[in-house]
Each structure stands twice: as C-alpha cells, then as structure tokens.
Protein backbone atom coordinates (compact mmCIF):
# COMPACT_ATOMS: atom_id res chain seq x y z
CA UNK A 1 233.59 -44.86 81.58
CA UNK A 2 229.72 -45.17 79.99
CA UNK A 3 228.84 -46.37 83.81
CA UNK A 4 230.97 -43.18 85.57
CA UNK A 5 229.46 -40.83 82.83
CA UNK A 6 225.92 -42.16 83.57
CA UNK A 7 226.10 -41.91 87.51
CA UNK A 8 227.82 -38.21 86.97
CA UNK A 9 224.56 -37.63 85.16
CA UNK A 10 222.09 -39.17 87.72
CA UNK A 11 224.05 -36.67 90.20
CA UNK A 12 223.72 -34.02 87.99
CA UNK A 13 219.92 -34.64 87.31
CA UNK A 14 219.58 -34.59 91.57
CA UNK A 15 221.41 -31.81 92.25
CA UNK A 16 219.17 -29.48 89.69
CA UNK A 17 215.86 -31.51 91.53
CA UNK A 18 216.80 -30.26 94.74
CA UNK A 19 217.99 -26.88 93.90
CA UNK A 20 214.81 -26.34 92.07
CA UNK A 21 212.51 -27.65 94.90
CA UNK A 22 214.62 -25.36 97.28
CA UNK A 23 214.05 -22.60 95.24
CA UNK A 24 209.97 -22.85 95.00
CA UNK A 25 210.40 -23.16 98.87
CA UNK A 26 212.47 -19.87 99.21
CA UNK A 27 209.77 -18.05 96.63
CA UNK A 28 207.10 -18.82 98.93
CA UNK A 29 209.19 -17.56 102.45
CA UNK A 30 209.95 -14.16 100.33
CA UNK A 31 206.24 -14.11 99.96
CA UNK A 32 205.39 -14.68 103.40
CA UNK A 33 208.45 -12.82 104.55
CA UNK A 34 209.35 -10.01 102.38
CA UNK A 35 212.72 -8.18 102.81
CA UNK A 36 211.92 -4.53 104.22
CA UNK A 37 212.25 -1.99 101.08
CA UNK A 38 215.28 0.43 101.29
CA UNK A 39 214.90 2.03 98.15
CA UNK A 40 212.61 1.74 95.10
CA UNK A 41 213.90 1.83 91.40
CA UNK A 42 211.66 3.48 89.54
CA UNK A 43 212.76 1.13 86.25
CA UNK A 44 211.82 -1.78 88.24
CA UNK A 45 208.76 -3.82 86.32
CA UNK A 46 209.60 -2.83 82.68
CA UNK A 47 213.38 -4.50 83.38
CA UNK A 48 211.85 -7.44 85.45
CA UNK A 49 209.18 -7.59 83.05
CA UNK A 50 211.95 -7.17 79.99
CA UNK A 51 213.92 -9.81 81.67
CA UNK A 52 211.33 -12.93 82.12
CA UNK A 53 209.89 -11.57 78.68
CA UNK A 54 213.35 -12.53 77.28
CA UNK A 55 213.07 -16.03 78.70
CA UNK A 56 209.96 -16.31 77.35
CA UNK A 57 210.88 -15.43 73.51
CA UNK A 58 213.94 -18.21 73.55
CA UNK A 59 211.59 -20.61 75.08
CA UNK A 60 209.19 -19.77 71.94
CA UNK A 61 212.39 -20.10 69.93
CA UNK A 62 213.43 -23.15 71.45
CA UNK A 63 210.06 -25.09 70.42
CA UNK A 64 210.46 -24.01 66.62
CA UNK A 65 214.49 -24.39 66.86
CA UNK A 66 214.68 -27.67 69.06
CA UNK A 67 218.06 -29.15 67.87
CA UNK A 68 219.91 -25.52 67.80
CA UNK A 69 218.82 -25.53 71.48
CA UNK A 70 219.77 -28.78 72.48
CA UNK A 71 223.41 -28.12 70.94
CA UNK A 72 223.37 -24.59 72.80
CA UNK A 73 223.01 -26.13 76.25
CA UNK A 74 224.97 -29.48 75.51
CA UNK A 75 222.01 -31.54 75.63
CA UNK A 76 222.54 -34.34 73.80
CA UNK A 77 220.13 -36.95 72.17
CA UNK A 78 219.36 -40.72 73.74
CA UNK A 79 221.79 -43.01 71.57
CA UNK A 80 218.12 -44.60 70.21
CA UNK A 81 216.93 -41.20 68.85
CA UNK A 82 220.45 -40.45 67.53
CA UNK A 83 220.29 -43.69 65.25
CA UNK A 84 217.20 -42.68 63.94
CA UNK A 85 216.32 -41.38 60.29
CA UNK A 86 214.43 -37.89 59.81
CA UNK A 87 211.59 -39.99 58.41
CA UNK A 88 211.21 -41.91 61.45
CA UNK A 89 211.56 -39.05 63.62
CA UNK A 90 208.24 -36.80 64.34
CA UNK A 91 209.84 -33.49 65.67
CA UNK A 92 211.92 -34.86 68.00
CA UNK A 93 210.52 -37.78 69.13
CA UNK A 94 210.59 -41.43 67.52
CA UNK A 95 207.84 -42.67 65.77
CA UNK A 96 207.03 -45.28 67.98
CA UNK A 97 204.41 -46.18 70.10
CA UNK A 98 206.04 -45.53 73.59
CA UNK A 99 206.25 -42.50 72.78
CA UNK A 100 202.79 -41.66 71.88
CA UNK A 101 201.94 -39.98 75.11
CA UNK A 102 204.39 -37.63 74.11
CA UNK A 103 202.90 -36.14 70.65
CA UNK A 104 199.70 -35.24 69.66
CA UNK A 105 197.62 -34.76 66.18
CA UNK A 106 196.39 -31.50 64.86
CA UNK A 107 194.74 -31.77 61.79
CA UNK A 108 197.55 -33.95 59.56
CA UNK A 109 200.26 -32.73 61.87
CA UNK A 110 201.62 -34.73 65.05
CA UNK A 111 202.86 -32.10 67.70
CA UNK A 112 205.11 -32.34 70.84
CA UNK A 113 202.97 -31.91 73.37
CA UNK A 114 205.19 -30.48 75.95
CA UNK A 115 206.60 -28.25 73.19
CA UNK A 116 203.21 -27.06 72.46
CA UNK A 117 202.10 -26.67 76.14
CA UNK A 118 205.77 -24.07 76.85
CA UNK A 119 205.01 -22.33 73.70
CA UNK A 120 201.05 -21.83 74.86
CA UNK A 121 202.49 -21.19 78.14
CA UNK A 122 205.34 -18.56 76.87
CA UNK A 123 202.14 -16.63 75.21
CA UNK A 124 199.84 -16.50 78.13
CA UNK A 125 202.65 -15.54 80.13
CA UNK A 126 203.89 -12.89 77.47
CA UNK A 127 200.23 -11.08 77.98
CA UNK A 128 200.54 -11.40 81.59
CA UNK A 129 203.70 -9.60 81.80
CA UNK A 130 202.39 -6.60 79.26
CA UNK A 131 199.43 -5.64 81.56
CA UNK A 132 201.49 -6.18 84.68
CA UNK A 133 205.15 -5.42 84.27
CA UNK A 134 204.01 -2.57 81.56
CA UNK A 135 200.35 -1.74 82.41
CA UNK A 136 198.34 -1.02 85.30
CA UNK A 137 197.09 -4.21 86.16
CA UNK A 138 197.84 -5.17 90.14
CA UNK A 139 197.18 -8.41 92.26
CA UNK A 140 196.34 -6.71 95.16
CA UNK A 141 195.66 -9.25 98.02
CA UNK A 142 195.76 -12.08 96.15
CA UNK A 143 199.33 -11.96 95.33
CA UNK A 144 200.13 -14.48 97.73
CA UNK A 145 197.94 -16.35 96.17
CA UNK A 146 198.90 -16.42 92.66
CA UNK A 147 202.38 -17.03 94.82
CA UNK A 148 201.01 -20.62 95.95
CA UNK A 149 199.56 -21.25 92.71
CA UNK A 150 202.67 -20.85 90.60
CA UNK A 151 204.31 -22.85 93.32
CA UNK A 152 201.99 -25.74 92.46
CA UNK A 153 202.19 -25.34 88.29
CA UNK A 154 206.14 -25.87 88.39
CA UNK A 155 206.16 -28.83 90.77
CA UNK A 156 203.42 -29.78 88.95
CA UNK A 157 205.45 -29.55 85.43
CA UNK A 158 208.47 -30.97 87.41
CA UNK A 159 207.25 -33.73 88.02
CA UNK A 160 205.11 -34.87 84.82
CA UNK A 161 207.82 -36.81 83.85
CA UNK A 162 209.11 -38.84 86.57
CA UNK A 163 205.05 -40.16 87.53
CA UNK A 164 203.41 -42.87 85.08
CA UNK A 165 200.13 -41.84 86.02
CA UNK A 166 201.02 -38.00 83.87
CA UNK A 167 201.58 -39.84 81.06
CA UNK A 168 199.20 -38.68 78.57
CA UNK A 169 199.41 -35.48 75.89
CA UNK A 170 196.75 -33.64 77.15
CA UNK A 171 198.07 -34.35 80.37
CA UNK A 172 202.08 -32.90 79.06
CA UNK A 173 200.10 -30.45 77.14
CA UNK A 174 198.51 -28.80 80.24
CA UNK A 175 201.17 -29.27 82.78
CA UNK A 176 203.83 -27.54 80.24
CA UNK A 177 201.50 -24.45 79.80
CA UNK A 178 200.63 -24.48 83.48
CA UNK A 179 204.32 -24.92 84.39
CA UNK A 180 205.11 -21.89 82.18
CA UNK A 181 202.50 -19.72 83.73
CA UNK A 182 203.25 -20.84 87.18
CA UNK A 183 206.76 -19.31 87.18
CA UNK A 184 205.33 -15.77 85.80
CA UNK A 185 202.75 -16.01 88.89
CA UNK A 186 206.17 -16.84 91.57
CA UNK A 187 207.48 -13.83 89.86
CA UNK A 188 204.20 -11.45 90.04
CA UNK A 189 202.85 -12.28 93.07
CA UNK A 190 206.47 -11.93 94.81
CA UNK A 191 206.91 -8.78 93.27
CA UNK A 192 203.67 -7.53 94.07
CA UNK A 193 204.59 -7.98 97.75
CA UNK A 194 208.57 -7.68 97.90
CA UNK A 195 209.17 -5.07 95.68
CA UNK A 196 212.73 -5.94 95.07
CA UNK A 197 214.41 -5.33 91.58
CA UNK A 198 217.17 -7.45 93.54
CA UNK A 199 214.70 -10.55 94.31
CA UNK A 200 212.72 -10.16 91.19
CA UNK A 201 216.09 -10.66 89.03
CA UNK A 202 217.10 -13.77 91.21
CA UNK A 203 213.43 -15.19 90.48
CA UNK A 204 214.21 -14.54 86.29
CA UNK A 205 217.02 -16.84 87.25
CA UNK A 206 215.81 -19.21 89.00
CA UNK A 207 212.86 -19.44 86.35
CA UNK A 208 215.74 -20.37 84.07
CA UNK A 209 217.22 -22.84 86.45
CA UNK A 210 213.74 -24.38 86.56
CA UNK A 211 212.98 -24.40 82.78
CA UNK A 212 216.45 -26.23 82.62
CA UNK A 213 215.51 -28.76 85.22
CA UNK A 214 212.31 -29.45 83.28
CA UNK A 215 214.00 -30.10 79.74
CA UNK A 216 216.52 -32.77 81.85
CA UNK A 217 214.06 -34.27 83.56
CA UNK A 218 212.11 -34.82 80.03
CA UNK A 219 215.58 -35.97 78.64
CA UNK A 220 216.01 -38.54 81.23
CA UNK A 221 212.03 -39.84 80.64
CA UNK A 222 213.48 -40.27 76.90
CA UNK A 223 216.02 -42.15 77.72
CA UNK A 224 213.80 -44.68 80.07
CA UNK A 225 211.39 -45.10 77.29
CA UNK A 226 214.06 -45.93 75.30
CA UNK A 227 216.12 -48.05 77.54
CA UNK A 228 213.23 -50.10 77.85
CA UNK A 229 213.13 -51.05 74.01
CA UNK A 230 214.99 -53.84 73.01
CA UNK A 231 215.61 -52.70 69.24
CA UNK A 232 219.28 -52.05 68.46
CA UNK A 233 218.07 -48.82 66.27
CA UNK A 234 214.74 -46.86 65.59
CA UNK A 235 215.59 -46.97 61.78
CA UNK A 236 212.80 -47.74 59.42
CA UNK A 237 214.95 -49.15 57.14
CA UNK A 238 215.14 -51.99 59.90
CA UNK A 239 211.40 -52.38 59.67
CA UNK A 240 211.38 -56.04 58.73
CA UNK A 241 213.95 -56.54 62.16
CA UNK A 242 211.56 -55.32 64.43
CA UNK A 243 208.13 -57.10 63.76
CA UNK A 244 207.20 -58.84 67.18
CA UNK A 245 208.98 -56.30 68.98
CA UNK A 246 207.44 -52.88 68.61
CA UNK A 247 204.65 -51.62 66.67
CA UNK A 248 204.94 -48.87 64.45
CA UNK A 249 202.76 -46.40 63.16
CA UNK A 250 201.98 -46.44 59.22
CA UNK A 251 203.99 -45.64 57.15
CA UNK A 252 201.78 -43.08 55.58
CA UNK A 253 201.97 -41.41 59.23
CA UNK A 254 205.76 -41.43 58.70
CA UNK A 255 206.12 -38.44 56.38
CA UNK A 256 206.09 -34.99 57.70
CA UNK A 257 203.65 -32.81 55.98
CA UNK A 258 203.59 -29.84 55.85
C-alpha cells in the first residue's frame, strides 16, 4: 500500500509538472497570438487585478500560517518532520544540517528562505498590480517582454528544487521572489496585449495551479533530504543516538526566539 501510495504520488507530482510547463507555453502563444477582442468589460483590471491580488494575500498568509495551509490543501508532512519536537523544528524545517540551504539567519532569527522569497515576492507583486490593474501605469511594447520574463522566473522557481546546483538560501530566496513576480508579469504583459477578462481569469488560475506545483515540488525535495538520513527520528531527545550520523546545530540555536 506505502509503495502504491508513493507511485500515485510520483504520478501526481508529473502530472502538475507537465500541466504547469504546458501552461507557461500557452501564456507565451496568447502573447504572440492574441484572441481578436469582441467586446471590452469596462471592470476588467480592477477584477483581474482583485483576483491575483487575492492570491497574493493567502500566499502572505500562508508564510505566517504554514501548518493551517498545509492542512487546507492536504499536504501532509515527511514522516521525519512529523516525528520531530517543536524545539527541533525551525519554522518548518528540521534543525539539521541538510537542511541548511533551506533557512537563513536574520539577526537571532533563522528564516525559510523560500517562505521569505513568496512573501517578498507577494509584496512586489502587490505594488505592481496597484499601479497597473488600478493606476495608469502601461507596458506598452514591452509587454511581450515582461511576457518572456515571467516565463523564465516560474520555470526558474519550478525548478529550484529538483537541481543540486540551486541549492543555496540566497539562491531559494531569489528564485521564490522572482517566481512570484514572474507570474504577475505572464499576467500583465498578456493582458496588456490580449485584453481578455476571459484569458486574464484563466491566467489567476493557472498562477494558482503553478504556486501549487511549486509547494509539491518543495515537499518532494523534503522528503529526499530526508530519505537520505538514516536517523529513525529528528527528535532531540535522541541526541545521544545520533552522534556519528548527523550533525546538529547547538543547542542554544535550538530555541526559537522571539
């Protein structure tokens, strides 16, 4: 059953991979091919704008409210991370050494650094849509630009997981933000040229569909950091059963301050 439920998974994992690939390549042929406009909706940007703003403000959300979020989706934890204690645990993430590519320190505080890159991200984007969605700000001829470059900051965020060579925080921290921004640029620039309350609404979508590939794909490069770790749990109470096999930060490092 474990084996069937894993491989379901794997599927699962591929399917939202390919849809999410096939999406940034239909973005980019509505850019270059834009549907001939039958009638305009003079609401268009402020719901658009409304719309991806609202994705935006639960992805804020879901940095401060991780675990509420998880649950909401039916994501569920690695078994590793599950077994852990709160004091071992630095936001969501075990306080171990494989997995510090994955946090980083400001001030006394260890971060998430893809956490912190989406909720940079969210805010940049947030601006973005005021002045454009709400204000007078327009891309002109370099919409199709902004097209290709939001293209390139969500295959760019898609993939920070999967390659070794992205593993670093500032690294997670950038490609988060940029993968956030990246999908408000899709949107923009496509707008800017389609004018299509229709298309616009299937891009908030598919922004979501994306944003949900990214948080599996990040799930799944827990669970291979994990997998690789030979410890039966990530409990500090266990300390003294896993010299030889993992370091661990101090313990002074282990409380969360606030």
């Amino acid at each position: 059953m474990a084996s069937l439920n894993h491989k379901l998974r794997n599927l699962t994992l591929l399917f939202l991979i390919l849809v999410s690939f096939f999406g940034l390549i239909l973005a980019v042929l509505l850019a270059l091919y834009p549907p001939i406009l039958e009638r305009d909706f003079v609401w268009r940007k402020p719901v658009v704008g409304s719309a991806l703003g609202a994705v935006c403000v639960f992805g804020i959300l879901a940095v401060f409210f991780p675990n509420t979020c998880s649950r909401f989706f039916g994501i569920k934890q690695s078994a590793t991370i599950s077994h852990t204690t709160a004091s071992t645990l630095r936001g969501h993430h075990p306080m171990c050494e494989h997995f510090s590519a994955h946090v980083f320190r400001l001030g006394d505080r260890m971060l998430c650094a893809t956490c912190s890159g989406l909720f940079l991200g969210a805010l940049i984007a947030l601006v973005g849509l005021a002045l454009f969605f709400f204000g007078n700000w327009q891309m002109g001829q370099t919409a199709f630009v902004a097209v290709l470059v939001g293209v390139v900051g969500v295959i760019f965020g898609l993939l920070q997981s999967p390659l070794p060579m992205l593993q670093n925080s500032v690294i997670r921290l950038f490609s988060s933000a940029f993968f956030v921004v990246g999908t408000f640029l899709i949107l923009e620039g496509v707008e800017e040229l389609a004018h299509s309350v229709s298309i616009d609404l299937f891009l908030v979508v598919l922004s979501v569909f994306w944003l949900l590939t990214r948080i599996s794909l990040s799930q799944w490069d827990h669970e291979r950091v994990c997998s690789k770790c030979t410890l039966d749990s990530c409990s500090l109470q266990n300390d003294s059963q896993k010299k030889g096999n993992l370091r661990w930060w101090s313990a002074t490092e282990s409380i969360e301050r606030a």
